[in-house]
PDB file of N, CA and C in Angstrom:
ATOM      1  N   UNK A   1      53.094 155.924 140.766  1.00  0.00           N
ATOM      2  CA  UNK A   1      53.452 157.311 140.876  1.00  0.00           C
ATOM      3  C   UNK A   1      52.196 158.135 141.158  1.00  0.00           C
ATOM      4  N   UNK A   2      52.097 159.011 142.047  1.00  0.00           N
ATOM      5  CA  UNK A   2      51.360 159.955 142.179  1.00  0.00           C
ATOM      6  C   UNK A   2      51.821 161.409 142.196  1.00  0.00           C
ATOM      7  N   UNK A   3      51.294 162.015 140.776  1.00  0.00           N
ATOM      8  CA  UNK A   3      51.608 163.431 140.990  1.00  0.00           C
ATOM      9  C   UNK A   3      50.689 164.232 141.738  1.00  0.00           C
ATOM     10  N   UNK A   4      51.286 165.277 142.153  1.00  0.00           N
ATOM     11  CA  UNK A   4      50.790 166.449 143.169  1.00  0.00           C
ATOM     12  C   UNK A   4      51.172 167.966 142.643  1.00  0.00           C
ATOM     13  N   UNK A   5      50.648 168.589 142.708  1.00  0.00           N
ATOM     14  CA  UNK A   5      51.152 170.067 142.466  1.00  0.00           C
ATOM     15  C   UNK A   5      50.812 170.792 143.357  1.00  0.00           C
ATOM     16  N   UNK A   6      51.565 171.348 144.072  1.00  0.00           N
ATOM     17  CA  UNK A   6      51.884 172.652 144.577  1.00  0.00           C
ATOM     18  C   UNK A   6      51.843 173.880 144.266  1.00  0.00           C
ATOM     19  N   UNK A   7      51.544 175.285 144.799  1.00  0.00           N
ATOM     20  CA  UNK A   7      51.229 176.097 143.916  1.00  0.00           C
ATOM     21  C   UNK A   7      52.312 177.428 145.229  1.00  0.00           C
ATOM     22  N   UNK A   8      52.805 178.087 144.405  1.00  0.00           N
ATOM     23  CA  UNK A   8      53.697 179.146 145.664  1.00  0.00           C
ATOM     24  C   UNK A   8      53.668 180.517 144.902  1.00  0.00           C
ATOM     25  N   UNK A   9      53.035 181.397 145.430  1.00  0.00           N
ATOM     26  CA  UNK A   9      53.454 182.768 145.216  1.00  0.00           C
ATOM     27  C   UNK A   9      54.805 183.570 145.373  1.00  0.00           C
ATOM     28  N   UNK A  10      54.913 184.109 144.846  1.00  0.00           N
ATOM     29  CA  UNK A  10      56.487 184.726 145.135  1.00  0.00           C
ATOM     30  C   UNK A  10      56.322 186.365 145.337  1.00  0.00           C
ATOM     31  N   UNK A  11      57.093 187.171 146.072  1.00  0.00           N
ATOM     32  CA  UNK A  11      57.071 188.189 145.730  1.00  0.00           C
ATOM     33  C   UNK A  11      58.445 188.863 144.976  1.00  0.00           C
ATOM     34  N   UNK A  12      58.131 190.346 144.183  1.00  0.00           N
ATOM     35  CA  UNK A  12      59.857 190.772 143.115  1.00  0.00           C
ATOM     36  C   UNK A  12      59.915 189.632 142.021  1.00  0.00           C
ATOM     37  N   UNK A  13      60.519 190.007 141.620  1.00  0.00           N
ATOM     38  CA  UNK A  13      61.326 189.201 140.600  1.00  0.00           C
ATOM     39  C   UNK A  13      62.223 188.674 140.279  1.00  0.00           C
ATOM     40  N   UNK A  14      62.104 187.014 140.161  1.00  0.00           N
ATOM     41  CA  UNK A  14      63.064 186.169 140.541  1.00  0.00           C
ATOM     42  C   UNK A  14      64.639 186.579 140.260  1.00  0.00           C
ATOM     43  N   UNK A  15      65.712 186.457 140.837  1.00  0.00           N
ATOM     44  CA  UNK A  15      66.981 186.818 140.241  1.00  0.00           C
ATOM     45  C   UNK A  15      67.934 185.744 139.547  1.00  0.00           C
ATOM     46  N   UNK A  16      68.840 186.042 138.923  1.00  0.00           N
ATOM     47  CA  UNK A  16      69.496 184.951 138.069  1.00  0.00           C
ATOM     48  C   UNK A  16      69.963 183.726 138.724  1.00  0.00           C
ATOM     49  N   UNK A  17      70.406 184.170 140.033  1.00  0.00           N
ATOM     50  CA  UNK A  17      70.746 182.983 141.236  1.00  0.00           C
ATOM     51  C   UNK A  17      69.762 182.307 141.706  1.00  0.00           C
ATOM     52  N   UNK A  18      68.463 182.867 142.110  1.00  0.00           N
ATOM     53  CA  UNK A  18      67.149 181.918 141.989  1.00  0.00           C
ATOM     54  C   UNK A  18      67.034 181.074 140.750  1.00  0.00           C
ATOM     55  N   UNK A  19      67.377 181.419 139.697  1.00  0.00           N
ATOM     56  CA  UNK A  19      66.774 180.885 139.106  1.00  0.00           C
ATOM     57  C   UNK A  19      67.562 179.619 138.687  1.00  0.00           C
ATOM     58  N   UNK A  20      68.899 179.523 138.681  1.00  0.00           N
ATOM     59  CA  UNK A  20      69.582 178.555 138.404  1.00  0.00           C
ATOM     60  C   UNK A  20      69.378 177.913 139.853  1.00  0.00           C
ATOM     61  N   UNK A  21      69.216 178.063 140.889  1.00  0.00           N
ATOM     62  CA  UNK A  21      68.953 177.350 142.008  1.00  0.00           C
ATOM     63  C   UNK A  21      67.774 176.258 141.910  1.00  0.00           C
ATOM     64  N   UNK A  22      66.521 176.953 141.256  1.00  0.00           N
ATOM     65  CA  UNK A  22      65.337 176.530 141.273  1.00  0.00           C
ATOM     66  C   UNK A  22      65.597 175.538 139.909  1.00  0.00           C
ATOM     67  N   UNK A  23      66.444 176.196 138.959  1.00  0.00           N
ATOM     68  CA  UNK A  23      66.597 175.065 137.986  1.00  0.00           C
ATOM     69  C   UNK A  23      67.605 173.753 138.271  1.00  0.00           C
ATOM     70  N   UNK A  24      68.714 174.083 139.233  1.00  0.00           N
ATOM     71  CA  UNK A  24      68.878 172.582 139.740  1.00  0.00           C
ATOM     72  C   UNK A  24      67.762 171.502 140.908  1.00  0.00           C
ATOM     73  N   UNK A  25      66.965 172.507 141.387  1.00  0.00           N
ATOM     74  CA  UNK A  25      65.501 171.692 142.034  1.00  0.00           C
ATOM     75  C   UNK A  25      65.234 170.519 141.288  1.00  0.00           C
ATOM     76  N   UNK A  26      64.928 170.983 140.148  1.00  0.00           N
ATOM     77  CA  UNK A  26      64.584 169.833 139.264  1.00  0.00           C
ATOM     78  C   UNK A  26      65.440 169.230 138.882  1.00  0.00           C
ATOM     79  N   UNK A  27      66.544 168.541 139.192  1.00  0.00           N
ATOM     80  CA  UNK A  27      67.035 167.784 139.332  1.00  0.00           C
ATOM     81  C   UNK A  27      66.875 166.489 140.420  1.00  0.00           C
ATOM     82  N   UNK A  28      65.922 167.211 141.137  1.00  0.00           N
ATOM     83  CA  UNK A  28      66.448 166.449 142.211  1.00  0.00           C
ATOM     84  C   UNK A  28      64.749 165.384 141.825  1.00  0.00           C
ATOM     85  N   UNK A  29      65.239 164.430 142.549  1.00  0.00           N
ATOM     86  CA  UNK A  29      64.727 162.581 142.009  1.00  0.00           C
ATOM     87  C   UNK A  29      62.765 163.053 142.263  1.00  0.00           C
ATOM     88  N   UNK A  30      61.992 163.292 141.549  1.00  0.00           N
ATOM     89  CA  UNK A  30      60.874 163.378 142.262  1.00  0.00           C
ATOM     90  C   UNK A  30      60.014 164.503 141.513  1.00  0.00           C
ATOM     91  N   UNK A  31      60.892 165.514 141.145  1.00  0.00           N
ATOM     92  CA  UNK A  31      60.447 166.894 140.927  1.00  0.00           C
ATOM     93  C   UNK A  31      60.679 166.709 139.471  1.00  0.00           C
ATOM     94  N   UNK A  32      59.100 166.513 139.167  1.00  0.00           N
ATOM     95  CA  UNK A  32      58.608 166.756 137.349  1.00  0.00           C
ATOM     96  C   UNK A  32      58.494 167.794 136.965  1.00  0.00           C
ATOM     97  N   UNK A  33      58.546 169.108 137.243  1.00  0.00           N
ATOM     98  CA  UNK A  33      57.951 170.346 136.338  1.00  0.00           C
ATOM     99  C   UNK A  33      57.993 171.456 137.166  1.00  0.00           C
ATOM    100  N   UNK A  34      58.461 172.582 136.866  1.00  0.00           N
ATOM    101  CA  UNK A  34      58.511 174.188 137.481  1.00  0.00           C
ATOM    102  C   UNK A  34      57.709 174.718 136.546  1.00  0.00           C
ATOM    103  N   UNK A  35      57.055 175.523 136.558  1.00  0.00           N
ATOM    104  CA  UNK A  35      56.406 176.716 135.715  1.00  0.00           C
ATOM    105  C   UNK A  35      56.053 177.632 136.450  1.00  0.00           C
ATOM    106  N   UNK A  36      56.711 178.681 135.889  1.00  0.00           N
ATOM    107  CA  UNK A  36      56.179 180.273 136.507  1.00  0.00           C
ATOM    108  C   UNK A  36      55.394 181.098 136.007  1.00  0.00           C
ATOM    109  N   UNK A  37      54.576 181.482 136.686  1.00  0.00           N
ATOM    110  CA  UNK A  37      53.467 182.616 135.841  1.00  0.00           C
ATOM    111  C   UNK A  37      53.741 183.697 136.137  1.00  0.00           C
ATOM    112  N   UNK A  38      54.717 184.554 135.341  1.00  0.00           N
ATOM    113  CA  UNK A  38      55.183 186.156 135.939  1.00  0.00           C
ATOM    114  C   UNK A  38      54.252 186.772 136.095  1.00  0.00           C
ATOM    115  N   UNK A  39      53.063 186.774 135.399  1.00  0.00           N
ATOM    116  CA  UNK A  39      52.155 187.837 135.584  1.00  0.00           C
ATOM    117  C   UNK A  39      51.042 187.720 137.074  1.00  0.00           C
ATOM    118  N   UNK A  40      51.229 186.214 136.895  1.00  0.00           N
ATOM    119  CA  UNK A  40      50.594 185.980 138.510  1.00  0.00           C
ATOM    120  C   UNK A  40      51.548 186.123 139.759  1.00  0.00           C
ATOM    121  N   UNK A  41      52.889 185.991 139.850  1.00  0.00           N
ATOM    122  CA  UNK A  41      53.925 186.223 140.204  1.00  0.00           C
ATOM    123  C   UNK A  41      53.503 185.033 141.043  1.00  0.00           C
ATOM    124  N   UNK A  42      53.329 183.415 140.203  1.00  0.00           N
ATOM    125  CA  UNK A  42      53.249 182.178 141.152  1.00  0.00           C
ATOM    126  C   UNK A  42      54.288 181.304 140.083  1.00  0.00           C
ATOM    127  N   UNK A  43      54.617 180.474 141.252  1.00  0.00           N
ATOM    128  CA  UNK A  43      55.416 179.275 140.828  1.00  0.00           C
ATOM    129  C   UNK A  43      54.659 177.737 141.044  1.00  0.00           C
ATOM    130  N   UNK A  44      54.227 176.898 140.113  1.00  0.00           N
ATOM    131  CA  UNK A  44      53.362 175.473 140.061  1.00  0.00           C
ATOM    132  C   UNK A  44      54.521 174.884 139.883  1.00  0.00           C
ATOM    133  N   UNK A  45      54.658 173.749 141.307  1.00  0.00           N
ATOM    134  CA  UNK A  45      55.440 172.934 141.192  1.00  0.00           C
ATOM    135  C   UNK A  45      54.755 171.280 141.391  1.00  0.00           C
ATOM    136  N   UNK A  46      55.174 170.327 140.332  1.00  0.00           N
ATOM    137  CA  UNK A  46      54.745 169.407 140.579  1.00  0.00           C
ATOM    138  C   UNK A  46      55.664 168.368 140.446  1.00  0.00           C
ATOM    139  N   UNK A  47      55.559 167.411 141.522  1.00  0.00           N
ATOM    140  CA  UNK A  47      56.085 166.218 141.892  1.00  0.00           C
ATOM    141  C   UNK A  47      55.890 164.961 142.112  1.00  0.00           C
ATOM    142  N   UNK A  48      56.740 164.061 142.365  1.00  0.00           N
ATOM    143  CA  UNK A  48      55.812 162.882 142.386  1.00  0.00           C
ATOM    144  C   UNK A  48      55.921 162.262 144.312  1.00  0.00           C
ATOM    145  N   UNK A  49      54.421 162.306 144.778  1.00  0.00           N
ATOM    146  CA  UNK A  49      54.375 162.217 146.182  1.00  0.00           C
ATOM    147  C   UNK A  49      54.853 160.497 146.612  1.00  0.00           C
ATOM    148  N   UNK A  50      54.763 159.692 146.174  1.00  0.00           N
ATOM    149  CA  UNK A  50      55.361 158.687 146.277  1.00  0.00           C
ATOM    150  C   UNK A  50      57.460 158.732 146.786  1.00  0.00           C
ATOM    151  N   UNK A  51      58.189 159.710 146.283  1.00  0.00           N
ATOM    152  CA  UNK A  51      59.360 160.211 146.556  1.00  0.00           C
ATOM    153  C   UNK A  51      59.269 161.368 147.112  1.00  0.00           C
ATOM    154  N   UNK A  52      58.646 162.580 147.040  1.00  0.00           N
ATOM    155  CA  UNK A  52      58.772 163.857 148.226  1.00  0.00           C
ATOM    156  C   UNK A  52      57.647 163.702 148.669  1.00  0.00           C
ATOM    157  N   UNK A  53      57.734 164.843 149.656  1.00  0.00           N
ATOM    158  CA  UNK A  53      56.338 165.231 150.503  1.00  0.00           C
ATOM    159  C   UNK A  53      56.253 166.854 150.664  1.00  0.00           C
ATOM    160  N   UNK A  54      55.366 166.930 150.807  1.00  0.00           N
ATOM    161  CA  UNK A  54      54.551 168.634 150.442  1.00  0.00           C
ATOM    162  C   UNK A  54      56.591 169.447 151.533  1.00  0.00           C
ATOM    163  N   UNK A  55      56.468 169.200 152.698  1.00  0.00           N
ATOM    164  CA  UNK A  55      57.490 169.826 153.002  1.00  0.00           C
ATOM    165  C   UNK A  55      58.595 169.899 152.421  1.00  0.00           C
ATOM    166  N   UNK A  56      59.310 168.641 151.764  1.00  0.00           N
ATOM    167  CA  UNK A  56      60.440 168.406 151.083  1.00  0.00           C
ATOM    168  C   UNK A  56      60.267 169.343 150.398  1.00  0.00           C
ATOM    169  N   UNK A  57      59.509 169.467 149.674  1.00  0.00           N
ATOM    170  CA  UNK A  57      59.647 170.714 148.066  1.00  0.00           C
ATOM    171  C   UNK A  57      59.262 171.955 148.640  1.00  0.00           C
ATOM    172  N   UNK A  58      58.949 172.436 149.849  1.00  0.00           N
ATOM    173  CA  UNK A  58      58.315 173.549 150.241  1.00  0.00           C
ATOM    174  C   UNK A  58      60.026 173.733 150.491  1.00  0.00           C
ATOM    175  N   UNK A  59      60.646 173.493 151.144  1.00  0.00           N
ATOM    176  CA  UNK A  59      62.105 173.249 151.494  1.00  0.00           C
ATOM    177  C   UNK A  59      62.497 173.906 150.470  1.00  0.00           C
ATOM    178  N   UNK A  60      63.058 172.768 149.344  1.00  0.00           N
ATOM    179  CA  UNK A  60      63.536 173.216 147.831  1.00  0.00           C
ATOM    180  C   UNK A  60      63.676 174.308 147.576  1.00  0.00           C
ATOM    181  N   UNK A  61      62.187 174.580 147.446  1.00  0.00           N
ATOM    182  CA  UNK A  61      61.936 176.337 147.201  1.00  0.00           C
ATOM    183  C   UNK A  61      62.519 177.477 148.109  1.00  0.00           C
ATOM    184  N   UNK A  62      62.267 176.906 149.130  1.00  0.00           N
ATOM    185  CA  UNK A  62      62.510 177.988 150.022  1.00  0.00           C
ATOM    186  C   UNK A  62      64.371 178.262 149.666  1.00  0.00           C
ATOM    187  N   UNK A  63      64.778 177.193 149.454  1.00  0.00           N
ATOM    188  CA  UNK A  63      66.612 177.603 149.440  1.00  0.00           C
ATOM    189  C   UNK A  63      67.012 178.001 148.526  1.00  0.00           C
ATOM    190  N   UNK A  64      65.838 177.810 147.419  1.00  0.00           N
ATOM    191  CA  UNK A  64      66.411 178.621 146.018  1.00  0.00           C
ATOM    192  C   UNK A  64      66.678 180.494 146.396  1.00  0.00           C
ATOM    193  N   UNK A  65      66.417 180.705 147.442  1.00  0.00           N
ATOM    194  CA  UNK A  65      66.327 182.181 148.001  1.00  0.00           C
ATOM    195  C   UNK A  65      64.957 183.083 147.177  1.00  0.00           C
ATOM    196  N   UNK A  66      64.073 182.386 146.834  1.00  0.00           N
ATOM    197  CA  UNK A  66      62.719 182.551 146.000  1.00  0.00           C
ATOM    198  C   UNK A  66      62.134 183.352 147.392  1.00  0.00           C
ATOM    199  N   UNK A  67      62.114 184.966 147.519  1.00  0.00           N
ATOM    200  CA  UNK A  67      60.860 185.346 148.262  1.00  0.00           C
ATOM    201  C   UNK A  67      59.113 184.850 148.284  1.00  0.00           C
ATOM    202  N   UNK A  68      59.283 184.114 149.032  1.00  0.00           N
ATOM    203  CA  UNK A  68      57.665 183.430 148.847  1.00  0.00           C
ATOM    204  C   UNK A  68      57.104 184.205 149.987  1.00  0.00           C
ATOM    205  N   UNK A  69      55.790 184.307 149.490  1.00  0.00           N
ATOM    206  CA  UNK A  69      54.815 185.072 150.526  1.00  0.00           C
ATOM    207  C   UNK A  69      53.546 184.040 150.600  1.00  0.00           C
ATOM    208  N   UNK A  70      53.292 183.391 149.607  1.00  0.00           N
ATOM    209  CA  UNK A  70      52.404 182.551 150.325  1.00  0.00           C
ATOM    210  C   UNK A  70      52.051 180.811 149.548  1.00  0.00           C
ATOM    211  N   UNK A  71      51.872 180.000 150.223  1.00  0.00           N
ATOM    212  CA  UNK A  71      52.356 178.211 149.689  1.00  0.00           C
ATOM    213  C   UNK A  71      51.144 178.043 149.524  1.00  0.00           C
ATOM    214  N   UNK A  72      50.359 177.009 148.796  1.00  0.00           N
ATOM    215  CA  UNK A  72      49.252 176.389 149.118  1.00  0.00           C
ATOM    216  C   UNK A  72      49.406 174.862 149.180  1.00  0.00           C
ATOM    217  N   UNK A  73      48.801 174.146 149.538  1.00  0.00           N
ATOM    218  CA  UNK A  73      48.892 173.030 150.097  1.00  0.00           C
ATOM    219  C   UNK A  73      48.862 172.184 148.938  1.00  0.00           C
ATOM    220  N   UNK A  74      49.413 170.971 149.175  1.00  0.00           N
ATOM    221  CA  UNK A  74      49.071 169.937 147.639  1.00  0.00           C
ATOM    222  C   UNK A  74      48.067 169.891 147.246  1.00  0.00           C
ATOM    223  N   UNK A  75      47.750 169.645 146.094  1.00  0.00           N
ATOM    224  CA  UNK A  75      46.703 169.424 145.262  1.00  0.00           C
ATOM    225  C   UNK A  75      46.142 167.941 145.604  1.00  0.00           C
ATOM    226  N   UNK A  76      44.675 167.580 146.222  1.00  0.00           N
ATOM    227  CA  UNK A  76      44.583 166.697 146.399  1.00  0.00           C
ATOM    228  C   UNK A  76      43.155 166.012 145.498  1.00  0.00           C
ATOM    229  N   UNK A  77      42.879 165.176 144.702  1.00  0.00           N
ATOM    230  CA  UNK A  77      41.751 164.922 143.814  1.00  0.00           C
ATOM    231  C   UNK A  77      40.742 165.370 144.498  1.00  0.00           C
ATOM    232  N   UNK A  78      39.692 166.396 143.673  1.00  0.00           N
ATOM    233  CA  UNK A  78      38.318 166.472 144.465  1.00  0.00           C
ATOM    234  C   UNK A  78      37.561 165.284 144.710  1.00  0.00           C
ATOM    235  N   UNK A  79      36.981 165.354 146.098  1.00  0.00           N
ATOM    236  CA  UNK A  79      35.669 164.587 145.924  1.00  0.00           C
ATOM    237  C   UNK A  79      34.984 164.635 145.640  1.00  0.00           C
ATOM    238  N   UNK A  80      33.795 163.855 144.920  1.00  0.00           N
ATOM    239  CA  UNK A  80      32.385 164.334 144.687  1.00  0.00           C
ATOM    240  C   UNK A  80      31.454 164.904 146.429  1.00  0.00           C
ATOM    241  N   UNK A  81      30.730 165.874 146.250  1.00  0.00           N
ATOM    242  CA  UNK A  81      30.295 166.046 147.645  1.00  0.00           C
ATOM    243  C   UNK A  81      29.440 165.511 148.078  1.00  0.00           C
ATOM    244  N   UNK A  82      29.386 165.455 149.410  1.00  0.00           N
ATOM    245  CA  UNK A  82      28.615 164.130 150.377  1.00  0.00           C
ATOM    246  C   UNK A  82      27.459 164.867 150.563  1.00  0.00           C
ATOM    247  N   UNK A  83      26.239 164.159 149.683  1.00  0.00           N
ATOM    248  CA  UNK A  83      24.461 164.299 149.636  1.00  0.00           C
ATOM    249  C   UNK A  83      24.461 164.862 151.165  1.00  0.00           C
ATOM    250  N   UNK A  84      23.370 165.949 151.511  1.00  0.00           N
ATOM    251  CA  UNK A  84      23.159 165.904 152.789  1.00  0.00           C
ATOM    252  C   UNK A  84      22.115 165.286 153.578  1.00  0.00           C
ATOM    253  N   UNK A  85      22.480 164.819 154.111  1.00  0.00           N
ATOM    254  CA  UNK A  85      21.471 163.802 155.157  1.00  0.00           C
ATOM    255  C   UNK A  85      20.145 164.311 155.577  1.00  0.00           C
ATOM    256  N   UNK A  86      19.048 163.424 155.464  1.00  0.00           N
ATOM    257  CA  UNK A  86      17.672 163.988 156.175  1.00  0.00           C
ATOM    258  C   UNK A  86      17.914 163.641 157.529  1.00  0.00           C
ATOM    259  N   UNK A  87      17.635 164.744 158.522  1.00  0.00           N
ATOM    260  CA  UNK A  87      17.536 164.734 159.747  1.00  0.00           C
ATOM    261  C   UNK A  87      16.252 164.279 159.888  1.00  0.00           C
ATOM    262  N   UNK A  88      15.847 163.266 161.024  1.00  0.00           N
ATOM    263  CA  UNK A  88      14.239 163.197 161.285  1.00  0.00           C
ATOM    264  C   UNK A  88      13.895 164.223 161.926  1.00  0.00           C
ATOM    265  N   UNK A  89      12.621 164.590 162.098  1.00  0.00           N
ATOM    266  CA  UNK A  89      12.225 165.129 162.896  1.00  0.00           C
ATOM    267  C   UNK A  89      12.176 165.241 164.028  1.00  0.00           C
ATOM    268  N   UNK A  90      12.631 166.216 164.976  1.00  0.00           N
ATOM    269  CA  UNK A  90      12.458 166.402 166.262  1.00  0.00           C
ATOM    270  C   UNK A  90      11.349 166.660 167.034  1.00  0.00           C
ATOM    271  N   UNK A  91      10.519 167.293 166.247  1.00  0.00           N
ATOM    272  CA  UNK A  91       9.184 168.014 166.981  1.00  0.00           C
ATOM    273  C   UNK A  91       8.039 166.973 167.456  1.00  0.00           C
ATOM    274  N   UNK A  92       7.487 167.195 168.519  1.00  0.00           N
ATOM    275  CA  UNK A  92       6.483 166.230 169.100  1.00  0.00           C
ATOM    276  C   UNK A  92       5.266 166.243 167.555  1.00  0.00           C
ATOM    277  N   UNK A  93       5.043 164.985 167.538  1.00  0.00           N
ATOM    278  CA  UNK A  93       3.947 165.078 166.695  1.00  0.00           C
ATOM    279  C   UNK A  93       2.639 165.668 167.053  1.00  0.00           C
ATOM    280  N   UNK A  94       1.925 166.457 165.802  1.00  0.00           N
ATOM    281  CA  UNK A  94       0.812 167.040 166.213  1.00  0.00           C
ATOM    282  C   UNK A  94      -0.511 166.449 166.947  1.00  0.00           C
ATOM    283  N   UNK A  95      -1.018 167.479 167.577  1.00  0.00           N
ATOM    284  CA  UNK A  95      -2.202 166.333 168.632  1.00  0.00           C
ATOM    285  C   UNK A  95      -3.386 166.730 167.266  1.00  0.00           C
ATOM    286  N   UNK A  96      -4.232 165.748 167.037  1.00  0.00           N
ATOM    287  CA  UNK A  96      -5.410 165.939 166.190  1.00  0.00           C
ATOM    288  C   UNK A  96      -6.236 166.943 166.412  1.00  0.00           C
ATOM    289  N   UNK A  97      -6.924 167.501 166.245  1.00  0.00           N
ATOM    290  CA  UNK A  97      -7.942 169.092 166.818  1.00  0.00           C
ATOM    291  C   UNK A  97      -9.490 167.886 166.273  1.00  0.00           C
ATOM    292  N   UNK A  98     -10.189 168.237 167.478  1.00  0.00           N
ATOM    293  CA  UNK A  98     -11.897 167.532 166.882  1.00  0.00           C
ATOM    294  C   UNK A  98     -12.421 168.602 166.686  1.00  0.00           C
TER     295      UNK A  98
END
């Protein structure tokens, strides 16, 4: 299993039909967890990517009639960041001075 979370902004405030919409979401085979942050006015959805894919649940949401204004992409493990490379030098080497 690999979980993923998703993260979706919403705009207003969800209505009673969203919300039983979004609460049969989770029903569906894949989808571990809804949580809403009213005060952020975001919805964290997480799933397991092995059974959906970032669109499938972008879907979901979208039919719950949830005004979304903006998705962010799955959550994917950071990498550690890649050391940066010494470039050699380009410059002609210096001529000696007598």
């Amino acid at each position: 299993m690999t979980t993923v979370e998703m993260l979706f902004r919403y705009s207003g405030r969800p209505s009673e039909a969203e919300a039983f919409a979004l609460a049969n979401a989770r029903e569906v085979y894949g989808i571990r967890r809804l949580s809403f942050d009213r005060e952020a006015s975001t919805l964290l959805v997480e799933y397991d990517a092995t059974r959906l894919n970032a669109a499938t649940v972008t879907r979901l949401v979208r039919q719950s009639g949830l005004q979304l204004i903006e998705e962010a992409s799955p959550s994917v493990p950071e990498l550690p960041p890649v050391p940066p490379q010494v470039q050699p030098s380009t410059d002609p080497p210096s001529a000696a001075k007598n």
